[in-house]
Each structure stands twice: as C-alpha cells, then as structure tokens.
N, C-alpha and C. Protein backbone atom coordinates (compact mmCIF):
# COMPACT_ATOMS: atom_id res chain seq x y z
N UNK A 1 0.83 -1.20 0.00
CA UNK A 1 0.00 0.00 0.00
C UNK A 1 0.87 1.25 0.00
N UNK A 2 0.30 2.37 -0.59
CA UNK A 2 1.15 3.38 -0.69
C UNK A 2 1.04 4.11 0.77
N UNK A 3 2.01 4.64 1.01
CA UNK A 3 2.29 4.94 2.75
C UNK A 3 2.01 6.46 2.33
N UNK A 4 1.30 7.28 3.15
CA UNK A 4 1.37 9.25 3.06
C UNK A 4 2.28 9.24 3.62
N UNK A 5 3.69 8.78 4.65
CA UNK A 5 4.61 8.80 5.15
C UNK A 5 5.58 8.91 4.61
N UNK A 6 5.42 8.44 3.20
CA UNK A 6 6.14 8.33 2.34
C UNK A 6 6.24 9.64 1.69
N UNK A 7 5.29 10.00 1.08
CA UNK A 7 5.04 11.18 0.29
C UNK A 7 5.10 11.96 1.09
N UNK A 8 5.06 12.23 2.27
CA UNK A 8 5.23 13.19 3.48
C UNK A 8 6.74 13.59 3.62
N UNK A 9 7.13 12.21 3.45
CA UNK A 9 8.99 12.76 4.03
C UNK A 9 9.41 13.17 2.32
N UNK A 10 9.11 12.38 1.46
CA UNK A 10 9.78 13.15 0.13
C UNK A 10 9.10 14.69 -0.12
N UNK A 11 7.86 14.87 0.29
CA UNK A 11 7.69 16.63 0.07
C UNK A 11 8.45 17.06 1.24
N UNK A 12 9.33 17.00 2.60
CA UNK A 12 9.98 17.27 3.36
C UNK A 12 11.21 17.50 3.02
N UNK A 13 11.44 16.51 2.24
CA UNK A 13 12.94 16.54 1.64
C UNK A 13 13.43 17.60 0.97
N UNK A 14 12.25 17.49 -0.21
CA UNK A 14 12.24 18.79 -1.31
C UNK A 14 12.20 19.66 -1.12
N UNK A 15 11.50 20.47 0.49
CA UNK A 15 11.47 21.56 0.99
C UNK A 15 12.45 21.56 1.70
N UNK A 16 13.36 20.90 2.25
CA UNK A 16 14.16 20.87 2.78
C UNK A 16 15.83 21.41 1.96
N UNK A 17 15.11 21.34 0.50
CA UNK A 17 16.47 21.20 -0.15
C UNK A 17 17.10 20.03 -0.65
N UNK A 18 16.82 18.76 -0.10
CA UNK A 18 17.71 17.89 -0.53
C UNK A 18 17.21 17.20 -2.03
N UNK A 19 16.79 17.89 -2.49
CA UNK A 19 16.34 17.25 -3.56
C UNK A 19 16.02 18.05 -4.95
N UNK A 20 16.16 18.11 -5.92
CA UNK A 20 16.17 19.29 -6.87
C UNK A 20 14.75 18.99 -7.12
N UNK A 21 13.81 19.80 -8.37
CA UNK A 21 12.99 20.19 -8.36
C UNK A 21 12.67 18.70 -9.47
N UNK A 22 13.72 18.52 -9.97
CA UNK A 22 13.35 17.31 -11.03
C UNK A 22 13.17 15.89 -10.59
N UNK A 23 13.96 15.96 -9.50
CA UNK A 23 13.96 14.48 -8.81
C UNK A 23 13.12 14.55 -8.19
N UNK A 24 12.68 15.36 -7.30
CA UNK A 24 11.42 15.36 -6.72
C UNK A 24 10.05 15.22 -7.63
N UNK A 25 9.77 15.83 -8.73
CA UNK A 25 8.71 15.91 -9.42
C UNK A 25 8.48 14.07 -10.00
N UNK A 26 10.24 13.31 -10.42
CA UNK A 26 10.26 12.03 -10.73
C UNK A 26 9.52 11.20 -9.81
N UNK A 27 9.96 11.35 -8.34
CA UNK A 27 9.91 10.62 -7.49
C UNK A 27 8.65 10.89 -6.97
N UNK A 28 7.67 11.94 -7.16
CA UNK A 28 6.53 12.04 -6.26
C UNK A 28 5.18 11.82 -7.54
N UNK A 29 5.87 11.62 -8.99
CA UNK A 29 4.83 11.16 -9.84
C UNK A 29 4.59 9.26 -9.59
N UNK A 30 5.96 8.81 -9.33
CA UNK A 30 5.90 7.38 -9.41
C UNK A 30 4.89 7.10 -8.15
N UNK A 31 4.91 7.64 -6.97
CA UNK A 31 4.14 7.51 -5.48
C UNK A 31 2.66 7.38 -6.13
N UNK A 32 2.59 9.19 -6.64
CA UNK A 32 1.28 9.44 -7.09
C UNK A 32 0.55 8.42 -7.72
N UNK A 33 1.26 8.31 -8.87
CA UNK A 33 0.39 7.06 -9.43
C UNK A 33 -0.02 5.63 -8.78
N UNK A 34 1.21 5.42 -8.30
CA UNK A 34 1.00 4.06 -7.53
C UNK A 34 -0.36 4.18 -6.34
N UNK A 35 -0.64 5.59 -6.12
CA UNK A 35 -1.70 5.35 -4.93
C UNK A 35 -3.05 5.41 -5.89
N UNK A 36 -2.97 5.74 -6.87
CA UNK A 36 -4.12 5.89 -7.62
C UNK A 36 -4.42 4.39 -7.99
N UNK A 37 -3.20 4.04 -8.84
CA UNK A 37 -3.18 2.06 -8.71
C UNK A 37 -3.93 1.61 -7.52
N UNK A 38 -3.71 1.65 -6.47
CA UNK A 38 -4.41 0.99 -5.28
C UNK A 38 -5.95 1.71 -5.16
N UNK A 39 -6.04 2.70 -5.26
CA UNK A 39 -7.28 3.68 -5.39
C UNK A 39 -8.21 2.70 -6.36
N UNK A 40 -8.03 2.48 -7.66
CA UNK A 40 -8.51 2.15 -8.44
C UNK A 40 -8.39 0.21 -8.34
N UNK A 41 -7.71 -0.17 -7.82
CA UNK A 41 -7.73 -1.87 -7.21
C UNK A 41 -9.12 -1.76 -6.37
N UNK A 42 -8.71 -1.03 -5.38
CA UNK A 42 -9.91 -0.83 -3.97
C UNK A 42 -11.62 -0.96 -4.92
N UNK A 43 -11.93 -0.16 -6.00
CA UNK A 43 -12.70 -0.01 -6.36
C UNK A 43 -12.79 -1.44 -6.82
N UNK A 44 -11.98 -1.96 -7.48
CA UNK A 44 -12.50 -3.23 -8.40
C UNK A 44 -12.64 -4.42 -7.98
N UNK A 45 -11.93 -3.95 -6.04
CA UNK A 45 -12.45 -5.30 -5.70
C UNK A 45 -13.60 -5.59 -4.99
N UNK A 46 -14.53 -4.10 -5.15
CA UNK A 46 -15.89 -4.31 -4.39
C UNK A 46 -16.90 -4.24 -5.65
N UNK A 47 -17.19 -4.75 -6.56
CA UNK A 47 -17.98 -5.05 -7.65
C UNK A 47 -19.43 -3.79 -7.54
N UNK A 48 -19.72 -3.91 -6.16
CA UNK A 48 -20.87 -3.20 -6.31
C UNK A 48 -20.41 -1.34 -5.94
N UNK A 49 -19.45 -1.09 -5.35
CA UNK A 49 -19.12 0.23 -5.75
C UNK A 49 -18.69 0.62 -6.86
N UNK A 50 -18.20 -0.40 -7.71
CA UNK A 50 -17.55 0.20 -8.92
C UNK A 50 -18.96 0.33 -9.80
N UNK A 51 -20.02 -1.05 -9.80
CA UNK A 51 -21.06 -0.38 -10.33
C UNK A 51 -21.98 0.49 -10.61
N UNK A 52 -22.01 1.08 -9.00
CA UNK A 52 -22.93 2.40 -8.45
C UNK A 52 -21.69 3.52 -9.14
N UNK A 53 -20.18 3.85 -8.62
CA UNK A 53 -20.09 4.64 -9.46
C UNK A 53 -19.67 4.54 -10.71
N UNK A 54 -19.61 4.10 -11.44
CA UNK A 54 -20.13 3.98 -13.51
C UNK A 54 -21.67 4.59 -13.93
N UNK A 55 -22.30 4.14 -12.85
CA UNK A 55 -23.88 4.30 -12.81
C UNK A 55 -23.77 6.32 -12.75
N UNK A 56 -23.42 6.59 -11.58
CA UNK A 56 -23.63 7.90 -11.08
C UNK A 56 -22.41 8.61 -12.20
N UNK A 57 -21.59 8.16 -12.66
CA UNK A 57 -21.27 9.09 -13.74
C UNK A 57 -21.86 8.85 -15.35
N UNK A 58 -22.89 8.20 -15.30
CA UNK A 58 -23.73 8.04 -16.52
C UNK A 58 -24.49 8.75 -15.95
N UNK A 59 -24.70 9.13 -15.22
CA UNK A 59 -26.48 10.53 -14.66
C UNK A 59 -25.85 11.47 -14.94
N UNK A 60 -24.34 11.72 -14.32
CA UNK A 60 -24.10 13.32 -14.47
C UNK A 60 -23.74 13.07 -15.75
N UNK A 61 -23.27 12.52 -16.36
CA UNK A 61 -22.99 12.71 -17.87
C UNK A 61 -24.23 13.29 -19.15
N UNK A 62 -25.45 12.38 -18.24
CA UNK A 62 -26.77 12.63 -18.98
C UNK A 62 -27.52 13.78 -18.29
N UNK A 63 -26.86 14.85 -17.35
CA UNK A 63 -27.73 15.52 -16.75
C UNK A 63 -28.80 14.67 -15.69
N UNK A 64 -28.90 13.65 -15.05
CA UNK A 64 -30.08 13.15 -14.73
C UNK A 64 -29.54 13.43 -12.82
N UNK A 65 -28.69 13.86 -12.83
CA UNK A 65 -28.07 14.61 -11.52
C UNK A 65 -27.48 15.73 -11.10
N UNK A 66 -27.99 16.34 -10.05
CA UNK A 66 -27.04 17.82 -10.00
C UNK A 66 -25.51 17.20 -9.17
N UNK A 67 -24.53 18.03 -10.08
CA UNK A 67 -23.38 18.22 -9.80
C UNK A 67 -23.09 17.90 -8.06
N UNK A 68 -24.00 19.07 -7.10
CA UNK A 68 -23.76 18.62 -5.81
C UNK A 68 -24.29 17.03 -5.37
N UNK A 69 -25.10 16.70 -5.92
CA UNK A 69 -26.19 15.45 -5.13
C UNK A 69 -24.74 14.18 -5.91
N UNK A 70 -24.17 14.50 -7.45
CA UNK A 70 -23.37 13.42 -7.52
C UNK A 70 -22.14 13.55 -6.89
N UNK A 71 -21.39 14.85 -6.18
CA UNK A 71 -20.38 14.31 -5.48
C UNK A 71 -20.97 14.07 -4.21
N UNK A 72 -22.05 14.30 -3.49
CA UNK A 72 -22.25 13.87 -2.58
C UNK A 72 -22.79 12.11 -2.63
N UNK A 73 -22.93 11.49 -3.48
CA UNK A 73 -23.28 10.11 -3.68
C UNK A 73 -21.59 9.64 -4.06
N UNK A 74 -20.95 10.12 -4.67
CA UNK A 74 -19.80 9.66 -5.04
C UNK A 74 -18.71 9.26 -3.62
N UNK A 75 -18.91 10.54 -2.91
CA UNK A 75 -18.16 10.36 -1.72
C UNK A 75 -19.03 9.37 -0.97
N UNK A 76 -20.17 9.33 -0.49
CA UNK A 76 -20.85 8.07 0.27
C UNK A 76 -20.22 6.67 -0.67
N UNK A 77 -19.99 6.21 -1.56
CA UNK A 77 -19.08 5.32 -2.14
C UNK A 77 -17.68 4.75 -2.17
N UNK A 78 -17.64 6.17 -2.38
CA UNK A 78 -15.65 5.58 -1.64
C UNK A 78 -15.59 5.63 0.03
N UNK A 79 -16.29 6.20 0.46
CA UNK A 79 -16.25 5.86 2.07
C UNK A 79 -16.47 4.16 2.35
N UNK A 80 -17.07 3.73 1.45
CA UNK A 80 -17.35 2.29 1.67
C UNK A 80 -16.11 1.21 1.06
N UNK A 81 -15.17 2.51 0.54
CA UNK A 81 -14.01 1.06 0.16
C UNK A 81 -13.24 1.03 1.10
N UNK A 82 -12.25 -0.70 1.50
CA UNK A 82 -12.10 -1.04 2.55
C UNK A 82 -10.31 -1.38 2.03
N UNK A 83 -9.89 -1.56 2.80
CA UNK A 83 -8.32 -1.62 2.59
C UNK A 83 -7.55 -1.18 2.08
N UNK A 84 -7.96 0.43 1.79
CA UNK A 84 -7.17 1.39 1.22
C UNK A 84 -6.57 2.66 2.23
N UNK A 85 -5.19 2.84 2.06
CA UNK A 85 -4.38 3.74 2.43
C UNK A 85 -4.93 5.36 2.76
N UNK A 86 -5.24 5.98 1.54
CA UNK A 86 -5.65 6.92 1.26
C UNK A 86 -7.08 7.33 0.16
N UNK A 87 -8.71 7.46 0.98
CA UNK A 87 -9.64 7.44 0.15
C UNK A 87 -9.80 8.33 -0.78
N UNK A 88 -10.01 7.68 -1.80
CA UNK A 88 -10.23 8.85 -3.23
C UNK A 88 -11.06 10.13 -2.42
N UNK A 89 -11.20 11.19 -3.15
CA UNK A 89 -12.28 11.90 -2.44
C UNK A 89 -12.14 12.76 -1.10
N UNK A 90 -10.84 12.28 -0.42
CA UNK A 90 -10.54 12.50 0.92
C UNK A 90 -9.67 14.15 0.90
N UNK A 91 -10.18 14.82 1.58
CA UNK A 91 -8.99 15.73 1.80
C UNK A 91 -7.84 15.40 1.46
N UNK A 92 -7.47 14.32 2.29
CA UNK A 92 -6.29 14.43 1.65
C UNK A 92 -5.09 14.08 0.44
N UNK A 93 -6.39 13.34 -0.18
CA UNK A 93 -6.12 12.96 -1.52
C UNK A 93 -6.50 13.83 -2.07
N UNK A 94 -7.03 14.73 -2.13
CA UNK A 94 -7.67 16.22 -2.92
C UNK A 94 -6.31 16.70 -2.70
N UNK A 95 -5.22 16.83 -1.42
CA UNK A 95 -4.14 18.00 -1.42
C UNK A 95 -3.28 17.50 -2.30
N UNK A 96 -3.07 15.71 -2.04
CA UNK A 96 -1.97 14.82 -3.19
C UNK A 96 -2.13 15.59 -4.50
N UNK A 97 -3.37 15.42 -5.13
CA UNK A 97 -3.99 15.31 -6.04
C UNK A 97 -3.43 16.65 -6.85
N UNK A 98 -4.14 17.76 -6.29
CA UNK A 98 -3.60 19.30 -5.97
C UNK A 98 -1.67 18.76 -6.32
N UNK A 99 -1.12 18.54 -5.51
CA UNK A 99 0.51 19.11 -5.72
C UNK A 99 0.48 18.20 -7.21
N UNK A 100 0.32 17.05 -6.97
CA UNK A 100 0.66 15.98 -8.67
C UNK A 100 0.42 17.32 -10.08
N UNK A 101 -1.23 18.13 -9.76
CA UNK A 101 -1.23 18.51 -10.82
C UNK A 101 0.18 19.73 -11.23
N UNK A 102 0.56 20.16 -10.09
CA UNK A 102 1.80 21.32 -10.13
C UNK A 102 2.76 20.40 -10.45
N UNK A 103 2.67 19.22 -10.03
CA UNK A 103 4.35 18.68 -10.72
C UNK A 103 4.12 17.88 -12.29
N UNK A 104 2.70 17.84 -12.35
CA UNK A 104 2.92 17.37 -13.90
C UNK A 104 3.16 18.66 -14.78
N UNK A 105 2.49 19.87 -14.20
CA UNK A 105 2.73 21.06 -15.14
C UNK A 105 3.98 21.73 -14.95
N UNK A 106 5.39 21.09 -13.76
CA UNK A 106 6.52 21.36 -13.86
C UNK A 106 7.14 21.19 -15.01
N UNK A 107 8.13 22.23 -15.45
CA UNK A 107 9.39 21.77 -16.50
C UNK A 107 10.34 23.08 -15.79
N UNK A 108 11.41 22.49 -15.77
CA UNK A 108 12.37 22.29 -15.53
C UNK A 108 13.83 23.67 -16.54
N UNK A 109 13.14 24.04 -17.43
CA UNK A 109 14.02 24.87 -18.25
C UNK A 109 13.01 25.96 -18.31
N UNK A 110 11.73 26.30 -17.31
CA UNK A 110 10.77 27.22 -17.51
C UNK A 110 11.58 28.48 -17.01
N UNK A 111 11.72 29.85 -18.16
CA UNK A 111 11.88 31.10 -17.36
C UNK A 111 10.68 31.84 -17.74
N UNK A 112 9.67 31.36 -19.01
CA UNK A 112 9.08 32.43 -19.38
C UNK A 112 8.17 32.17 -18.63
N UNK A 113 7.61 33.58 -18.15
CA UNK A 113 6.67 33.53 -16.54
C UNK A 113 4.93 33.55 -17.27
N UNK A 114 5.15 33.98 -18.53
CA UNK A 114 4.00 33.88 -19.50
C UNK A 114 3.45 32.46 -19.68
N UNK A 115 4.15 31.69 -19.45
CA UNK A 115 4.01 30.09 -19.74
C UNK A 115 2.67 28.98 -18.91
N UNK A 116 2.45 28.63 -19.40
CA UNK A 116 1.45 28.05 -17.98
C UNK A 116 2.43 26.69 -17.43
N UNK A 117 3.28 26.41 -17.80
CA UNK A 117 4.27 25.04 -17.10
C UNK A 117 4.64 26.18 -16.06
N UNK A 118 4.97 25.61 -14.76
CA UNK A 118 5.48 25.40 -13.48
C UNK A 118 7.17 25.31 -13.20
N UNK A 119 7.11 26.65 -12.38
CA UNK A 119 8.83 26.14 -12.18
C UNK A 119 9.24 25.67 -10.42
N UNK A 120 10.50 25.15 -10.43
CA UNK A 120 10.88 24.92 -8.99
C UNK A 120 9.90 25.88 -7.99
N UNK A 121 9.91 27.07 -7.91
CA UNK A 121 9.70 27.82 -7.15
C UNK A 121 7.84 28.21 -6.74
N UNK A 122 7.50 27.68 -8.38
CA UNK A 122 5.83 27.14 -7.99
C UNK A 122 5.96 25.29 -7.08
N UNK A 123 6.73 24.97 -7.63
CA UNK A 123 6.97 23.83 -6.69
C UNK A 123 6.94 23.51 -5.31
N UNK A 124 7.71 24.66 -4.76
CA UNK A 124 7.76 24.79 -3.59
C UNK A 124 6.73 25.44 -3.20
N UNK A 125 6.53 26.44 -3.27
CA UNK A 125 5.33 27.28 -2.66
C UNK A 125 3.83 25.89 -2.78
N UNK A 126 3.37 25.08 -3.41
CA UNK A 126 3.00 24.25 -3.58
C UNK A 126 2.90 22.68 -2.30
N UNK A 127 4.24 22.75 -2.02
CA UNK A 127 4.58 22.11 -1.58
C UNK A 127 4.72 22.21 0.04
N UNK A 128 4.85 23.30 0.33
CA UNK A 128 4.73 23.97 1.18
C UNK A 128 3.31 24.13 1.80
N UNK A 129 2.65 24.99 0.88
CA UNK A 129 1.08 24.60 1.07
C UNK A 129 0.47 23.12 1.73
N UNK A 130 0.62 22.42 0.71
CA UNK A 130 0.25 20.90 1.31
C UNK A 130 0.45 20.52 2.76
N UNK A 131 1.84 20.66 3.15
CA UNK A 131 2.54 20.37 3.83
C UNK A 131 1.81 20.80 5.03
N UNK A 132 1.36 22.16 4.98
CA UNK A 132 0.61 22.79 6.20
C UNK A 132 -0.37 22.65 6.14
N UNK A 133 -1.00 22.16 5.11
CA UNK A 133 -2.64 21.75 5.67
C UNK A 133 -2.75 20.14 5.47
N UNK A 134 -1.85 19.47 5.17
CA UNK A 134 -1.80 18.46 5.92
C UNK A 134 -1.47 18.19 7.43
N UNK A 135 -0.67 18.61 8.16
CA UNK A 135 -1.08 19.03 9.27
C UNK A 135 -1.81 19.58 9.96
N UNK A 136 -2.46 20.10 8.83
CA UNK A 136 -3.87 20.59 10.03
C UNK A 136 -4.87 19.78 9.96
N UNK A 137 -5.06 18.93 8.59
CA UNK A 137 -6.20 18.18 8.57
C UNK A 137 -6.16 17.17 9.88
C-alpha cells in the first residue's frame, strides 16, 4: 500500500532542499500514481461500488443529476471502500492530487513567466502549502 509517510517525508525533503525540483517531481509522480493504482484496485475489488459509481457518472454525464447530489453520492461510495491507504475523495487525496497537478505542469528549463508550465519555485510554494494543511487536517 502506498504509505502518506512516504510522500510526506519526500515533500519534506524537497522543501528541505535535498532534492532538486526534477527528482522530486520524478519521485513524487511514481508515489502518485501508484496510490491511484491501489485507489482504483480498492474499487475493483468491491464489484458493487464500482457499479454504483459507472452508474452515477452516466447521470451526471446525462444531466439526470445535480453536480452537488453526484459528489455527494460519489463520496458516500468511496467511504465504503475497505483496505485502502488513502480514500479517493478525501482531503487528503484532494491536497496529493492538488501538488501531482503542479508537478505534472513542472518543466524544468521554464523562465518564461508567460508560460502556464510550473517552475521549482511554484513547486515549492505548492509544496509547502500541502505540507501545512496536511497538518492541520
């Protein structure tokens, strides 16, 4: 299972310095994904949540649900998956979720500030963020 202990001490690291902006972005995409891997196992091994949500994103797809009523059915669903690390949906997979998208839109040779890619220094500030409201959660 993917450990937040994990991803905790490598965004520590990176803020810490010990780690450049590239190795970190390497090393916290491989985590990322891997918890989504288990995220998405969790689902497939309860047959009837994965059905209900396929179901509830065919309503919102067809309009046959408001936006609030399907994340509020969506989250009553993943609350029901069982042997997972970190629940989809969860705060604190919303903050994971949140930094992944800043490190996929990292590159690494970014100066033009016009750009929408991400440099070290959105990295950090990013990272940083998390960091403190993961502790508060």
């Amino acid at each position: 299972m993917t450990e937040l202990r994990d991803m905790l001490k490598l965004m520590a690291d990176f803020q810490a310095d010990k780690l450049s902006a590239t190795a970190f972005s390497e090393r916290y995409t491989r985590l990322w994904k891997k918890l989504i891997q288990e995220q998405d196992k969790a689902i497939e091994r309860q047959p009837a949540v994965s059905q209900t949500l396929q179901e509830l994103r065919e309503m919102n797809q067809n309009g046959e649900i408001t936006p609030d009523r399907y994340a509020q059915r969506v989250q009553e669903q993943y609350a029901l998956l069982q042997d997972i690390s970190i629940a989809p949906g969860s705060k604190v997979s919303e903050i994971l979720d949140h930094v992944f998208v800043i490190v996929d839109a990292y590159r690494d040779d970014t100066d033009d500030t016009s750009s929408s890619y991400k440099t070290a220094h959105d990295l950090h500030e990013t990272v940083y963020e998390a960091l403190k409201d993961l502790k508060a959660d």
